[in-house]
Structures are given as C-alpha cells and as structure tokens.
C-alpha atoms as a PDB file:
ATOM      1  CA  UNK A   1      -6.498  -6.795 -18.248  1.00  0.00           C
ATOM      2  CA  UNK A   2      -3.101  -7.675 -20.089  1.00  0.00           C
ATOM      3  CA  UNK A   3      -0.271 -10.225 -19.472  1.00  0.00           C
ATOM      4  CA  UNK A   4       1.506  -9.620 -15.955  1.00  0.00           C
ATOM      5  CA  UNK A   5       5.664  -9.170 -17.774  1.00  0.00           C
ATOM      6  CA  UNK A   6       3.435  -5.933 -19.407  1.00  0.00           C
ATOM      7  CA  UNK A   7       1.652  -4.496 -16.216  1.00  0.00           C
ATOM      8  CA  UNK A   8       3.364  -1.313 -15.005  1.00  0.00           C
ATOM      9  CA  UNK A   9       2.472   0.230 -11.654  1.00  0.00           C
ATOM     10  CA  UNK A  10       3.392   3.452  -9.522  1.00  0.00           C
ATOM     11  CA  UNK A  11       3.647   3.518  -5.682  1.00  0.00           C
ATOM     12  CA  UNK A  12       3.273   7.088  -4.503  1.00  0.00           C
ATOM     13  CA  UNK A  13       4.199   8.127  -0.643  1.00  0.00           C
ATOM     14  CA  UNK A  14       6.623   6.932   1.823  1.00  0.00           C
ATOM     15  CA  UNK A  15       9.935   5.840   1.837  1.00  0.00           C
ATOM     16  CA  UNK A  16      11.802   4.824   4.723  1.00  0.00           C
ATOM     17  CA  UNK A  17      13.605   2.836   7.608  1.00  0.00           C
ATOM     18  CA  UNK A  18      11.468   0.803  10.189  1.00  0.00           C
ATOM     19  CA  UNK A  19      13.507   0.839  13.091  1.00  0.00           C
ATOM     20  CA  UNK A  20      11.998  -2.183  15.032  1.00  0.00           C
ATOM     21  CA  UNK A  21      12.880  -3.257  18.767  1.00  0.00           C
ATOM     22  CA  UNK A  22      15.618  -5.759  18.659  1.00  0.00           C
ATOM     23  CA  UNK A  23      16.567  -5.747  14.992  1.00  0.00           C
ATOM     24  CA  UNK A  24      18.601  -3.722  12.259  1.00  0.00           C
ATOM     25  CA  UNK A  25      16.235  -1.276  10.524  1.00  0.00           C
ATOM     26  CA  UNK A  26      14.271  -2.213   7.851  1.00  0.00           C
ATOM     27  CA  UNK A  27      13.299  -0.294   4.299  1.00  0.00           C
ATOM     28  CA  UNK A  28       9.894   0.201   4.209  1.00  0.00           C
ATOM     29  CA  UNK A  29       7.173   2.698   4.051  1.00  0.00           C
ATOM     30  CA  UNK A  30       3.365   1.689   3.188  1.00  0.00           C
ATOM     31  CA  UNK A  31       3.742   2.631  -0.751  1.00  0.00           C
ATOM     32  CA  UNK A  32       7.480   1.482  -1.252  1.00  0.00           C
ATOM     33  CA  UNK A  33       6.153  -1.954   0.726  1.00  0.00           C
ATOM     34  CA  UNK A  34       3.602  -2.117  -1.959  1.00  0.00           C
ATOM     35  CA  UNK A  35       6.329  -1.452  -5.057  1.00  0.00           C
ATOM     36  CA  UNK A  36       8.899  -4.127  -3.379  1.00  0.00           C
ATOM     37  CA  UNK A  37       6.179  -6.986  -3.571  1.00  0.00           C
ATOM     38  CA  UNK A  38       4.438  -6.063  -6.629  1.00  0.00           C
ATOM     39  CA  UNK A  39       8.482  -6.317  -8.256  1.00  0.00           C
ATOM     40  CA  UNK A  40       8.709 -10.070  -6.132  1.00  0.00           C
ATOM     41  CA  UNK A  41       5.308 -10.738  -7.989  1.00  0.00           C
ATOM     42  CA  UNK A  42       7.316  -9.936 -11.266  1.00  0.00           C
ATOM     43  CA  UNK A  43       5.347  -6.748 -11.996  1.00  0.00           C
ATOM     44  CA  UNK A  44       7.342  -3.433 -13.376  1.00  0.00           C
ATOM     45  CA  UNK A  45       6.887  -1.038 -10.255  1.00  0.00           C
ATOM     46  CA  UNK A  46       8.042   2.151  -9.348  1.00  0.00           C
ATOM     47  CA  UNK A  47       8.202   4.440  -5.990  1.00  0.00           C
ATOM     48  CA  UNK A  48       7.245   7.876  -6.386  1.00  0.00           C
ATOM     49  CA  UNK A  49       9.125   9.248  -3.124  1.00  0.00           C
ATOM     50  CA  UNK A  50      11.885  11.071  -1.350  1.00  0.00           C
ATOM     51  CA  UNK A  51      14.990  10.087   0.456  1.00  0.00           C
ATOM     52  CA  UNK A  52      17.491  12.977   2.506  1.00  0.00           C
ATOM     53  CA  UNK A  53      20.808  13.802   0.543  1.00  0.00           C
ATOM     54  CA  UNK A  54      22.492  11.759   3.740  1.00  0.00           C
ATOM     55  CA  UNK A  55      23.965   8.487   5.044  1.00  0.00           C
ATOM     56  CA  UNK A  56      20.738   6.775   5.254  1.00  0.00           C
ATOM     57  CA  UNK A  57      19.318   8.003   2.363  1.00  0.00           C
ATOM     58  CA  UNK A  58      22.449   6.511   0.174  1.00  0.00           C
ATOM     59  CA  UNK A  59      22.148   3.329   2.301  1.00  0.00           C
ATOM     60  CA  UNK A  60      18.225   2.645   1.026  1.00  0.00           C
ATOM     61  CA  UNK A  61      18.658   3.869  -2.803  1.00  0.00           C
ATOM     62  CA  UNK A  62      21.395   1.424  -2.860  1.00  0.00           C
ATOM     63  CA  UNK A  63      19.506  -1.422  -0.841  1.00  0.00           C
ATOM     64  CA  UNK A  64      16.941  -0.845  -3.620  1.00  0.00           C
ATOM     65  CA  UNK A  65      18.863  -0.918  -6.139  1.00  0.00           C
ATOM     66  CA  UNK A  66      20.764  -3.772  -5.341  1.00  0.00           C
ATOM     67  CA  UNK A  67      17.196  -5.806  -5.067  1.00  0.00           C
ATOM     68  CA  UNK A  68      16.975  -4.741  -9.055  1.00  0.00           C
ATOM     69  CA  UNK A  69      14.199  -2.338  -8.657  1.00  0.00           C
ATOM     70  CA  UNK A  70      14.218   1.185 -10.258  1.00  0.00           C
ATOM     71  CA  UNK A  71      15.114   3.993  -8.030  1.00  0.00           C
ATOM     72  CA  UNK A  72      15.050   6.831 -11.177  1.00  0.00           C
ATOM     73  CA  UNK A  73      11.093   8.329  -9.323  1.00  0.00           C
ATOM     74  CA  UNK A  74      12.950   8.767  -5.717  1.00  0.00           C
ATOM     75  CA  UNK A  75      14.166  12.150  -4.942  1.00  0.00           C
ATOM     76  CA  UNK A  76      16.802  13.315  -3.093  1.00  0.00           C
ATOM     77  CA  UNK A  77      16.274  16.427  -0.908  1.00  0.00           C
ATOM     78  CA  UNK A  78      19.219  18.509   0.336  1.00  0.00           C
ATOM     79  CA  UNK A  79      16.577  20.436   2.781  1.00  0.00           C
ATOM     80  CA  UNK A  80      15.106  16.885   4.672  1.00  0.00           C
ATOM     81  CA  UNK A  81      16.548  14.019   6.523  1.00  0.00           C
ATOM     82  CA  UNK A  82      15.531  10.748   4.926  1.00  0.00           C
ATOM     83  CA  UNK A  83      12.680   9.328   6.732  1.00  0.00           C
ATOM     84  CA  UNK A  84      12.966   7.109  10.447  1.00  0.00           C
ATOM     85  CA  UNK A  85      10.243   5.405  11.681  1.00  0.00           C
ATOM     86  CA  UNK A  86      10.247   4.009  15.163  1.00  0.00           C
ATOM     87  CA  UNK A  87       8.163   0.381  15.351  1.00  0.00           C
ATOM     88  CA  UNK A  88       6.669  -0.976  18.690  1.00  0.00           C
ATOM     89  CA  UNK A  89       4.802  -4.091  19.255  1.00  0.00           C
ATOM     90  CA  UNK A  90       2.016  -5.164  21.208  1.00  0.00           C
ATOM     91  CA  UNK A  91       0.912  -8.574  22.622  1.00  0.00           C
ATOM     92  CA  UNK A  92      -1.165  -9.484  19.858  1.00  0.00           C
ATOM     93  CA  UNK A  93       1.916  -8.664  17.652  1.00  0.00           C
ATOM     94  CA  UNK A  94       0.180  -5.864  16.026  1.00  0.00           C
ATOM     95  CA  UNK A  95       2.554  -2.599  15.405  1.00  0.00           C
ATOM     96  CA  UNK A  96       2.728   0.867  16.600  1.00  0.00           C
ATOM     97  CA  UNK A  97       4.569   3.752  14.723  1.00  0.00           C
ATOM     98  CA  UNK A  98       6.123   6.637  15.947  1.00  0.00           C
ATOM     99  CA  UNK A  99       6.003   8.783  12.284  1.00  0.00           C
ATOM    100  CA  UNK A 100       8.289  11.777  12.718  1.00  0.00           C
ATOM    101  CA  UNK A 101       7.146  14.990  10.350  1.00  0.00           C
ATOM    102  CA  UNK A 102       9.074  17.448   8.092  1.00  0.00           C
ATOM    103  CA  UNK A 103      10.962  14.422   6.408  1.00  0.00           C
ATOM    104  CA  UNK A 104      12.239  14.230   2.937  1.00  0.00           C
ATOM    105  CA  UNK A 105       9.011  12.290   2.042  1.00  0.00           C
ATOM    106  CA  UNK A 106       6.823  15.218   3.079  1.00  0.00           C
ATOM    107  CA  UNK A 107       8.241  16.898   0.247  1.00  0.00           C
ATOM    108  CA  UNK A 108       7.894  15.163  -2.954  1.00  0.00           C
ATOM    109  CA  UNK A 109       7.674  16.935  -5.872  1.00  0.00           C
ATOM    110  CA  UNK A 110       5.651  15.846  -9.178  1.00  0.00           C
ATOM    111  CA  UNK A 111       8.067  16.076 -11.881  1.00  0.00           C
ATOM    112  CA  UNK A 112       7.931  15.658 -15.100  1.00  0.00           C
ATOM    113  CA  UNK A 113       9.146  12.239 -14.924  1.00  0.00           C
ATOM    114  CA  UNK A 114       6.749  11.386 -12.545  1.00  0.00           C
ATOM    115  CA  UNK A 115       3.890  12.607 -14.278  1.00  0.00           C
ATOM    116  CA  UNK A 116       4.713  10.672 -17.435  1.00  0.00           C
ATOM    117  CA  UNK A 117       5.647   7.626 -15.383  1.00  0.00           C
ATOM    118  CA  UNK A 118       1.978   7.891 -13.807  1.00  0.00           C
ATOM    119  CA  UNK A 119       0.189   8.254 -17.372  1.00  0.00           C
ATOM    120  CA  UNK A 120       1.647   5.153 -18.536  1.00  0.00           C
ATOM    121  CA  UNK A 121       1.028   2.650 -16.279  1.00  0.00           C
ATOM    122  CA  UNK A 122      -2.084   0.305 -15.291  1.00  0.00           C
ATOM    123  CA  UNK A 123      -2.389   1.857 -11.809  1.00  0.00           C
ATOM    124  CA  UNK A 124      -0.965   4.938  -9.116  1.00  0.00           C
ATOM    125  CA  UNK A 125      -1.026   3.225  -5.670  1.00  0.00           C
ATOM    126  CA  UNK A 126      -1.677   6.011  -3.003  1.00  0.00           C
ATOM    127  CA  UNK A 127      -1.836   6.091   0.662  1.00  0.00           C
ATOM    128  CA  UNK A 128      -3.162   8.528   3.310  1.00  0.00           C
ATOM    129  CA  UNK A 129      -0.594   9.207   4.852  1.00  0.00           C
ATOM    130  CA  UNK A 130       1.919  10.914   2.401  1.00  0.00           C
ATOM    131  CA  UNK A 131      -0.698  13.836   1.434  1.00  0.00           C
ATOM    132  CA  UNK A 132      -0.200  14.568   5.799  1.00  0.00           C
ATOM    133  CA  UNK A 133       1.664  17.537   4.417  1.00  0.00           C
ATOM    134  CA  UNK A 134       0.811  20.365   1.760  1.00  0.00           C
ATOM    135  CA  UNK A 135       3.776  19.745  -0.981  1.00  0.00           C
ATOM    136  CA  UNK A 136       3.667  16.042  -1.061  1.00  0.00           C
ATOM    137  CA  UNK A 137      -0.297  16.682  -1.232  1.00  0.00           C
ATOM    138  CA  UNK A 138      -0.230  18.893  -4.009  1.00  0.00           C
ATOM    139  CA  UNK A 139       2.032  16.452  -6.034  1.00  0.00           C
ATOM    140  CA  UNK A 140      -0.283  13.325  -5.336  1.00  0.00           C
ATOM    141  CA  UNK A 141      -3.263  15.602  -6.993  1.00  0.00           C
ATOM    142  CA  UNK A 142      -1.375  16.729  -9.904  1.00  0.00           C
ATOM    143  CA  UNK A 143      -0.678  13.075 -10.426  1.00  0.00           C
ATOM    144  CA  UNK A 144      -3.944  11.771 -10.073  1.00  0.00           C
ATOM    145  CA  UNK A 145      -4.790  14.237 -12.781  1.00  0.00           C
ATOM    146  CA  UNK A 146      -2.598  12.145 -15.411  1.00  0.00           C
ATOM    147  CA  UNK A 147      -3.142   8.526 -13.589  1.00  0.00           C
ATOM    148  CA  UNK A 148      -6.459   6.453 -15.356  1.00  0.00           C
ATOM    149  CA  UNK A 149      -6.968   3.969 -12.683  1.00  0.00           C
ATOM    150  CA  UNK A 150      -6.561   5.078  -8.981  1.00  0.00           C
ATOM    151  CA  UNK A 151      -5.523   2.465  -6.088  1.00  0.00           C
ATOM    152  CA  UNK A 152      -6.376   4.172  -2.530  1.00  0.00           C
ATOM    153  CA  UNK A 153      -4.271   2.381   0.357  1.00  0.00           C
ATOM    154  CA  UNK A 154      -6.272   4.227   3.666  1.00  0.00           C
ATOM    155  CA  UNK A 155      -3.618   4.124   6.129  1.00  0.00           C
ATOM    156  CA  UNK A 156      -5.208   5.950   9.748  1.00  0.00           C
ATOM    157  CA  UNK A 157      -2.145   6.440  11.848  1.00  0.00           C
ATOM    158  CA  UNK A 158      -3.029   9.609  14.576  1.00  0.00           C
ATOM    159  CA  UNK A 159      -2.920  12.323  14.053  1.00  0.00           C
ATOM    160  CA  UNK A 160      -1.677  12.181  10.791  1.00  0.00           C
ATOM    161  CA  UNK A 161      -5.173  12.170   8.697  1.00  0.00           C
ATOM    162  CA  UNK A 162      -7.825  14.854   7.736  1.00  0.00           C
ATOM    163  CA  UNK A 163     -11.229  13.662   7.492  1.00  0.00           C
ATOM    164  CA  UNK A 164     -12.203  16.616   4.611  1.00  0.00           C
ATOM    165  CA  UNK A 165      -8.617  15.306   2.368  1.00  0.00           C
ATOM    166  CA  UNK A 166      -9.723  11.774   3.077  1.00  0.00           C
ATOM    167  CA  UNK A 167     -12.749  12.666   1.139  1.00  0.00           C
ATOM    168  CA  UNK A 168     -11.433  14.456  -1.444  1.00  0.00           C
ATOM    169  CA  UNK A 169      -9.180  11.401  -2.133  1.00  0.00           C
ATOM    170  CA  UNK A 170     -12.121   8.840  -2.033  1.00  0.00           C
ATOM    171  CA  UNK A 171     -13.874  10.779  -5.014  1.00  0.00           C
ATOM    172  CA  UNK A 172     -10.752  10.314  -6.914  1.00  0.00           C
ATOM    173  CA  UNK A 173     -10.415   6.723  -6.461  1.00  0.00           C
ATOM    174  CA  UNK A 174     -11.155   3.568  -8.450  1.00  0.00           C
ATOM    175  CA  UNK A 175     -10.263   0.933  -5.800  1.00  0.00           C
ATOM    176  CA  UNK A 176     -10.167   1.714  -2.335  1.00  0.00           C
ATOM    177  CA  UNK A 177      -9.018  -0.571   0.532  1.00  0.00           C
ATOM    178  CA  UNK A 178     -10.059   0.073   4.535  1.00  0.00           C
ATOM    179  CA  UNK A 179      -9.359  -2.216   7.418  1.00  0.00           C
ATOM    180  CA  UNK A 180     -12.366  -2.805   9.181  1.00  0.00           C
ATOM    181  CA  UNK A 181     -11.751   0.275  11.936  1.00  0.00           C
ATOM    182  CA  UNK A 182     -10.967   2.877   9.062  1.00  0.00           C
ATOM    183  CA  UNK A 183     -14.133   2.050   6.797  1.00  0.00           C
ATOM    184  CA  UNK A 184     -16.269   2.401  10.509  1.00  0.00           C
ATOM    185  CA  UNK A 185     -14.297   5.990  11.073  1.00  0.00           C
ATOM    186  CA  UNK A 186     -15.099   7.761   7.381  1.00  0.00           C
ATOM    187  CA  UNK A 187     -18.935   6.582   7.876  1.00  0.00           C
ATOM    188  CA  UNK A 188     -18.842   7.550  11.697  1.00  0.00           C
ATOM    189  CA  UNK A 189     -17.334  11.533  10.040  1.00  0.00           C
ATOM    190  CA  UNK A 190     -19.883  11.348   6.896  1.00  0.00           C
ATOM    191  CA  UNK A 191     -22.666  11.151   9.775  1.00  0.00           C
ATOM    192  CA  UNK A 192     -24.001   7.890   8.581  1.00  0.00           C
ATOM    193  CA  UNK A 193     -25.533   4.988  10.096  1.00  0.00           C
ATOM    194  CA  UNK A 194     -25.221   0.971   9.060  1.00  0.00           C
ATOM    195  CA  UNK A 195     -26.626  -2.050  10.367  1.00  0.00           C
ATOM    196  CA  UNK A 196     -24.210  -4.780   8.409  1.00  0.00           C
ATOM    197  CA  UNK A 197     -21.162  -4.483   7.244  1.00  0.00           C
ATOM    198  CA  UNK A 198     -23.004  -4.825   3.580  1.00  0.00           C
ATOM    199  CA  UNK A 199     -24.541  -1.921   4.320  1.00  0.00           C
ATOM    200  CA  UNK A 200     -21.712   0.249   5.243  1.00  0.00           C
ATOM    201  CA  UNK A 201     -19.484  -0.813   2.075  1.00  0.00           C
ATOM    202  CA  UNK A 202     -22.425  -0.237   0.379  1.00  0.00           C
ATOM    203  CA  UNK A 203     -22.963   3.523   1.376  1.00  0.00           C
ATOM    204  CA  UNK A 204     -18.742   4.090   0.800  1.00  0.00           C
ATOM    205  CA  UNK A 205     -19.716   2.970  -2.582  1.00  0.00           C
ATOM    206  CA  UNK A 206     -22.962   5.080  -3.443  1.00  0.00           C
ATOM    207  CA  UNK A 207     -21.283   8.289  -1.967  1.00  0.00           C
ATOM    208  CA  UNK A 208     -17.977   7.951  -3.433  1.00  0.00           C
ATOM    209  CA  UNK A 209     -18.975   6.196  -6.536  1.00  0.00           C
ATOM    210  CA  UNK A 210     -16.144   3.552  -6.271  1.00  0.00           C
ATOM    211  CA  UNK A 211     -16.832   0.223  -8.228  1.00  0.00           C
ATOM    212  CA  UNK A 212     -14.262  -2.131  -6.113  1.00  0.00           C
ATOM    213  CA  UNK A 213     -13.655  -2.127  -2.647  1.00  0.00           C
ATOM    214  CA  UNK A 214     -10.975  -4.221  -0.296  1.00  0.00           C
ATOM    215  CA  UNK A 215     -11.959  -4.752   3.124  1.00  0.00           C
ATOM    216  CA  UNK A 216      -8.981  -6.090   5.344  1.00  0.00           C
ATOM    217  CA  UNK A 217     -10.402  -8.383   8.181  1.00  0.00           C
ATOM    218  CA  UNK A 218      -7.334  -9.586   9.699  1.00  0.00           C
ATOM    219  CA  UNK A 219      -7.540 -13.495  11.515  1.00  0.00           C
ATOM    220  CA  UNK A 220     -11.515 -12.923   9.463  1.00  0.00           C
ATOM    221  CA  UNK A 221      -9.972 -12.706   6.177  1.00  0.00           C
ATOM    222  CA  UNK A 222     -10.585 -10.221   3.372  1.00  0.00           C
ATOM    223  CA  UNK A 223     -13.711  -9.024   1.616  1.00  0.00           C
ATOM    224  CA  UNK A 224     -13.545  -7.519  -2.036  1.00  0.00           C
ATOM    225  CA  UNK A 225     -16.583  -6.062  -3.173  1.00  0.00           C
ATOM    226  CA  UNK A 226     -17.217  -5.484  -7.130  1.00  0.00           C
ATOM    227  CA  UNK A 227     -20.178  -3.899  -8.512  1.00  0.00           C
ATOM    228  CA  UNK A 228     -22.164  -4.840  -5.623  1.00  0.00           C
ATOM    229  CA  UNK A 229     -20.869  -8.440  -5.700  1.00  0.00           C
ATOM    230  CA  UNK A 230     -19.473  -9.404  -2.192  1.00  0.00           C
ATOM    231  CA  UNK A 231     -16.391 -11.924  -2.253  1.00  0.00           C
ATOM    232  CA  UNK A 232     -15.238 -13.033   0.982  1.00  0.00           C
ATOM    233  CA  UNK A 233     -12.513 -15.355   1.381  1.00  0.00           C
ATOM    234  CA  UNK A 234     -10.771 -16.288   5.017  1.00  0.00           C
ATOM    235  CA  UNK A 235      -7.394 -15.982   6.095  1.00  0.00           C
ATOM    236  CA  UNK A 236      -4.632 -18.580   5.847  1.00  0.00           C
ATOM    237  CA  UNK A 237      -3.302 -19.938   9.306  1.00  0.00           C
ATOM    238  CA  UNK A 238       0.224 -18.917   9.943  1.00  0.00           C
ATOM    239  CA  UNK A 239       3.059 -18.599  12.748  1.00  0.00           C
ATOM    240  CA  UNK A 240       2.904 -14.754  13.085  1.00  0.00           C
ATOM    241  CA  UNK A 241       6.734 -13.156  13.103  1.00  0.00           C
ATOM    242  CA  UNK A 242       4.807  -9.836  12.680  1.00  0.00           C
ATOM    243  CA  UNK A 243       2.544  -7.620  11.051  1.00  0.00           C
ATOM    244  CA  UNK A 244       4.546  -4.856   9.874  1.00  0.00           C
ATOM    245  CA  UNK A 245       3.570  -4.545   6.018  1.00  0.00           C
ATOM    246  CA  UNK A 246       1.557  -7.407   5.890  1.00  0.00           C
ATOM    247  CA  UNK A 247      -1.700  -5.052   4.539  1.00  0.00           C
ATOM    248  CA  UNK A 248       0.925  -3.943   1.581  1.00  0.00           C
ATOM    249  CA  UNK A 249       2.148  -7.037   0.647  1.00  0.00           C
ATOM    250  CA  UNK A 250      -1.583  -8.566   0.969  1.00  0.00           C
ATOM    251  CA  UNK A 251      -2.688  -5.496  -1.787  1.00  0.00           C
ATOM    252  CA  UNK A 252       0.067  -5.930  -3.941  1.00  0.00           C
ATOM    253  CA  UNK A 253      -1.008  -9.805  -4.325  1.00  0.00           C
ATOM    254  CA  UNK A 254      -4.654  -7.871  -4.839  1.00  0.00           C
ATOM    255  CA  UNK A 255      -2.744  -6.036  -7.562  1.00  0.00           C
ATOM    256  CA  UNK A 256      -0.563  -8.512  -8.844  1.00  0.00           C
ATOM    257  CA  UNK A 257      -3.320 -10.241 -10.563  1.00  0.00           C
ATOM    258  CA  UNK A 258      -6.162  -7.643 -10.709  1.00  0.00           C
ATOM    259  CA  UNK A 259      -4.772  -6.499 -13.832  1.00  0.00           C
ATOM    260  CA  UNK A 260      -3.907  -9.951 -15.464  1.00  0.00           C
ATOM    261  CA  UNK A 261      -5.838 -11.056 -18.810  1.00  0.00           C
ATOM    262  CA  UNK A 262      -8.245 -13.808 -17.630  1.00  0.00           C
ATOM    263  CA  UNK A 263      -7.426 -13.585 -13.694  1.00  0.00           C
ATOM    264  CA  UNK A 264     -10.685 -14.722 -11.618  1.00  0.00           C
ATOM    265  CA  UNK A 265     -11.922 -13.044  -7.936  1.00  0.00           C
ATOM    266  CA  UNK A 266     -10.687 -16.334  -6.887  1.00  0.00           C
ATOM    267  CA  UNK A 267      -6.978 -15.944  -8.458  1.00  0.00           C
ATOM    268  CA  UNK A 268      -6.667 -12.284  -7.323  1.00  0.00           C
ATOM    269  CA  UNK A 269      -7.898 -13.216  -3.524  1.00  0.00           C
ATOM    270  CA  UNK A 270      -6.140 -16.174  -3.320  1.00  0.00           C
ATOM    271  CA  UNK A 271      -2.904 -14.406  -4.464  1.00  0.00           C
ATOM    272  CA  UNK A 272      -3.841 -11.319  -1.918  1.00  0.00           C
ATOM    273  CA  UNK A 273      -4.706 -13.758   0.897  1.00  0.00           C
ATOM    274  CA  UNK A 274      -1.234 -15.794   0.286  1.00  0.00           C
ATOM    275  CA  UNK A 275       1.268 -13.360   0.059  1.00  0.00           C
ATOM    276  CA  UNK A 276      -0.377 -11.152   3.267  1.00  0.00           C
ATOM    277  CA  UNK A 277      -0.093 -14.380   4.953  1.00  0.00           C
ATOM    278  CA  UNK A 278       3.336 -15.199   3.450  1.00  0.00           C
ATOM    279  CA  UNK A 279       4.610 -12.106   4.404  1.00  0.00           C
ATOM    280  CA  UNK A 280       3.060 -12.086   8.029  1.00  0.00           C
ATOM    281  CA  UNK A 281       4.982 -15.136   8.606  1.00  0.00           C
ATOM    282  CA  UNK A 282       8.705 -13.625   8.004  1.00  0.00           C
ATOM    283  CA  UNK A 283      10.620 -10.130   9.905  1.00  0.00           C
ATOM    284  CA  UNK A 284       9.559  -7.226   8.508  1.00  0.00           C
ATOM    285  CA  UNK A 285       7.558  -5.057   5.803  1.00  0.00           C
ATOM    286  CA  UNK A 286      10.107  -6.506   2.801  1.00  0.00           C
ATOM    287  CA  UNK A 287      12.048  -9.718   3.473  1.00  0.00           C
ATOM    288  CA  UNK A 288      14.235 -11.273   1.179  1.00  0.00           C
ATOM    289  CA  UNK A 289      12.004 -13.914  -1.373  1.00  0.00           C
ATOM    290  CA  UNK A 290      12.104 -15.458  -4.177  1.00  0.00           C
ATOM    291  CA  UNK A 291       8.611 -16.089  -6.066  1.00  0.00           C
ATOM    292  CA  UNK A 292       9.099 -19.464  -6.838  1.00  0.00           C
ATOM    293  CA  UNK A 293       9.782 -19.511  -2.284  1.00  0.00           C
ATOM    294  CA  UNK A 294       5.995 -17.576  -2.195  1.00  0.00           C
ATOM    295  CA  UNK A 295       4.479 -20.240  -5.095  1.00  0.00           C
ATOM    296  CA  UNK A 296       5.338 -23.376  -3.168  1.00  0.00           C
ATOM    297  CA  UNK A 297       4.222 -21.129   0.406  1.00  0.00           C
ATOM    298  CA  UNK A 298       0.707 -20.625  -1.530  1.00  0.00           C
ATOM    299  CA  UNK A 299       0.730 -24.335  -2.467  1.00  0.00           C
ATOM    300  CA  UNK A 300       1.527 -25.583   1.081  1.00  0.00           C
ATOM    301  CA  UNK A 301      -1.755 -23.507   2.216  1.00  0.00           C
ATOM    302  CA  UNK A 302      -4.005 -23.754  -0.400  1.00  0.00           C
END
C-alpha cells in the first residue's frame, strides 16, 4: 500500500456517449467511469480505449481533457465510429443499454505505450464487456501479461458475454467484483450448487483462486470478502437521480483507498459505499465534482 498522490491506475475497455432519454449525452463507458472517479478521488488514472477519427470522438477527447485527465492511452480509429450508447430507464430507476457492436472500442490495440503504462501502475481495471470482440480481447490478454495486480469489473449486459472468456478472465484476476445476479449466473454455468451466499463467494474463490472479492448488493449494501473474512457494510440512503455508473464510481471509491498505506476495510468500504451513493444521487455516470463537494457528502451520511 503507498500514499494515494503516488497510486497509478489503468482503466481498460469502453469509451463512450450515454445518450439518456431527456438529456444531452453523457461520456461514459464502465472503465472510463471508473478512470473519471478514481482522478476526482485524486488518483493518477488512465483509459486504455478507443474513440472514431469523427465529430464525437473530438468532442469526448476534448471533454476529457478539459476535466485535466490524460487522454495519451485513447486511440483514434479511422476504420470505427466512436462509440453511442442508447440509455433507458425503468420504474425502479435502474438502466437499460442498447450497446451497438463494431465500434472504435471493439478495436483497441495494445501498444507499446499501453503495455508500459500497465506495468507501472498499482492496478489494470477490466470489464467484461470490452473483450465482446476478438481484437480488443487479444489486447486485454497481452496486457494482463505485463499488469501485477488485476481488478475484474463483471459487467453481464446480453448478449454481449461468453461464459468460457468469463472464465478465462476470472483465473487471471486478483479482485473481482459481481452484483448479486452475475456471481448467481457464473456458479449456475460452472454447474455448482450453494446454500448461502457465503457459500457461493466461497466456491468463486476456491475455483478461481481469487483472495478479494466485491459483492454489489444494491439498497443491501456491499460485501467485500478477504481471505475468507466477510465485511458487509449497508448502503447509504439517498434521493436516487439514477443509477447509470453508480457500480463504477462505487469501485473506484473501493480502489481509491485499497491501495493507500494504512487504509482499513472500514476506510475502503466507507469510501466505496459514499461515493456509489454520492454518485447515485446526481445525472449521470460522471457529473461534475469537486472532492472536497464528495468529503462533506460522506460527512453528511456517515
């Protein structure tokens, strides 16, 4: 664990615009969602990703820019439109996505700036769905080859996921983080049975051999599970604006302080629990915040 001004973290996967009913579009994309908080959290991140050599690719490199975070790890294709996603919403504000394929995303190459990028830093931050297609897939394994600690986002949007990949990716990973429904669907594929909920984190772990696990509960919290030691800690009562990114934001809080010299469970899910919550409470995957805004949001809840 080190200082957080020295932690240095890579998002790889998805970069686009949420298009949601009623509003102007939003950037987002699970693993640039993950990079924009971490940077709000004061953490050195980078997106490993890939825009289209068009008008909305120039409009997000400069959005991101103009936040202060590095764009030099996002591509620009001249083949692939930049990346649209269309967001719908359902009573209990949760989202649906419309993800269209063969987007400039799809087709991320591991470069050689990449791959050093991913050997120096703390963490690579990966998602499900970016490896959907076989170039962007073959990049996220060639990076995992140089990364030392691997963060595994499980995103399940149909019928974008392979059950056989989703294993492959699991053995590879050093933290992995379900929502209740996805760890219930890998155990349902590996054929295997569970009485509790202990149980069935308990089998991911044996079969996979993954130390920590992250649980996502929604309204019933989070639980974080490290070497066998079960940490469960509720969620934080807010007015929900909507959900879109709120699982991101909630793991970059994980993040934020998983790496930090002398951080507690307590400080890391606290700061995970807050910020999902935070975020949850405000338009979009990656509203405009300050951190001192989030600090005295944490302290109002606490």
């Amino acid at each position: 664990m080190m200082n957080s001004n020295t932690i240095k973290i890579a998002c790889f996967g998805e970069l686009l615009w949420d298009l949601l009913p009623g509003q102007e579009k939003k950037a987002g994309g699970a693993s640039f969602n993950v990079a924009y908080h971490l940077f709000k959290m004061g953490i050195d991140s980078r997106t490993i990703s890939a825009v289209g050599n068009d008008a909305l690719g120039e409009e997000i490199i400069s959005k991101i820019k103009n936040w202060g975070i590095s764009t030099k790890n996002i591509q620009t294709s001249d083949t692939y439109p930049t990346s649209t996603v269309v967001a719908t919403f359902d009573e209990n504000h949760e989202a649906h996505y419309d993800i269209v394929t063969n987007v400039a995303w799809d087709y991320i190459e591991a470069r050689s700036i990449d791959r050093q990028l991913v050997s120096e830093t703390n963490a690579l931050v990966f998602g499900s769905l970016a490896s959907r297609n076989k170039d962007s897939r073959n990049s996220l394994f060639e990076l995992l080859e140089e990364s030392t600690f691997n963060v595994f986002d499980i995103n399940l949007r149909k019928p974008h996921y392979d059950f056989s990949l989703l294993k492959e990716l699991l053995h590879k990973s050093d933290i992995a983080k379900f929502n209740k429904a996805e760890m219930l669907l890998v155990l349902d594929f590996l054929g295997k049975s569970h009485t509790t909920e202990e149980d069935a984190v308990k089998q991911i772990q044996d079969i996979f051999k993954i130390r920590e696990i992250i649980i996502s509960k929604g309204s019933k919290g989070a639980l974080y599970v490290n070497d066998g030691d079960f940490h469960l800690y509720p969620a934080r009562n807010v007015i929900v604006a909507d959900t879109v990114g709120s699982g991101d934001s909630f793991l970059a809080g994980f993040l934020s302080k998983r790496f930090v010299e002398g951080a507690t469970v307590k400080d890391i899910m606290e700061q995970a629990i807050a910020l999902g919550a935070f975020i949850t409470s405000k338009v979009g995957p990656c509203p405009e915040y300050t951190f001192e805004e989030f600090q005295q949001f944490k302290k109002e809840i606490s």
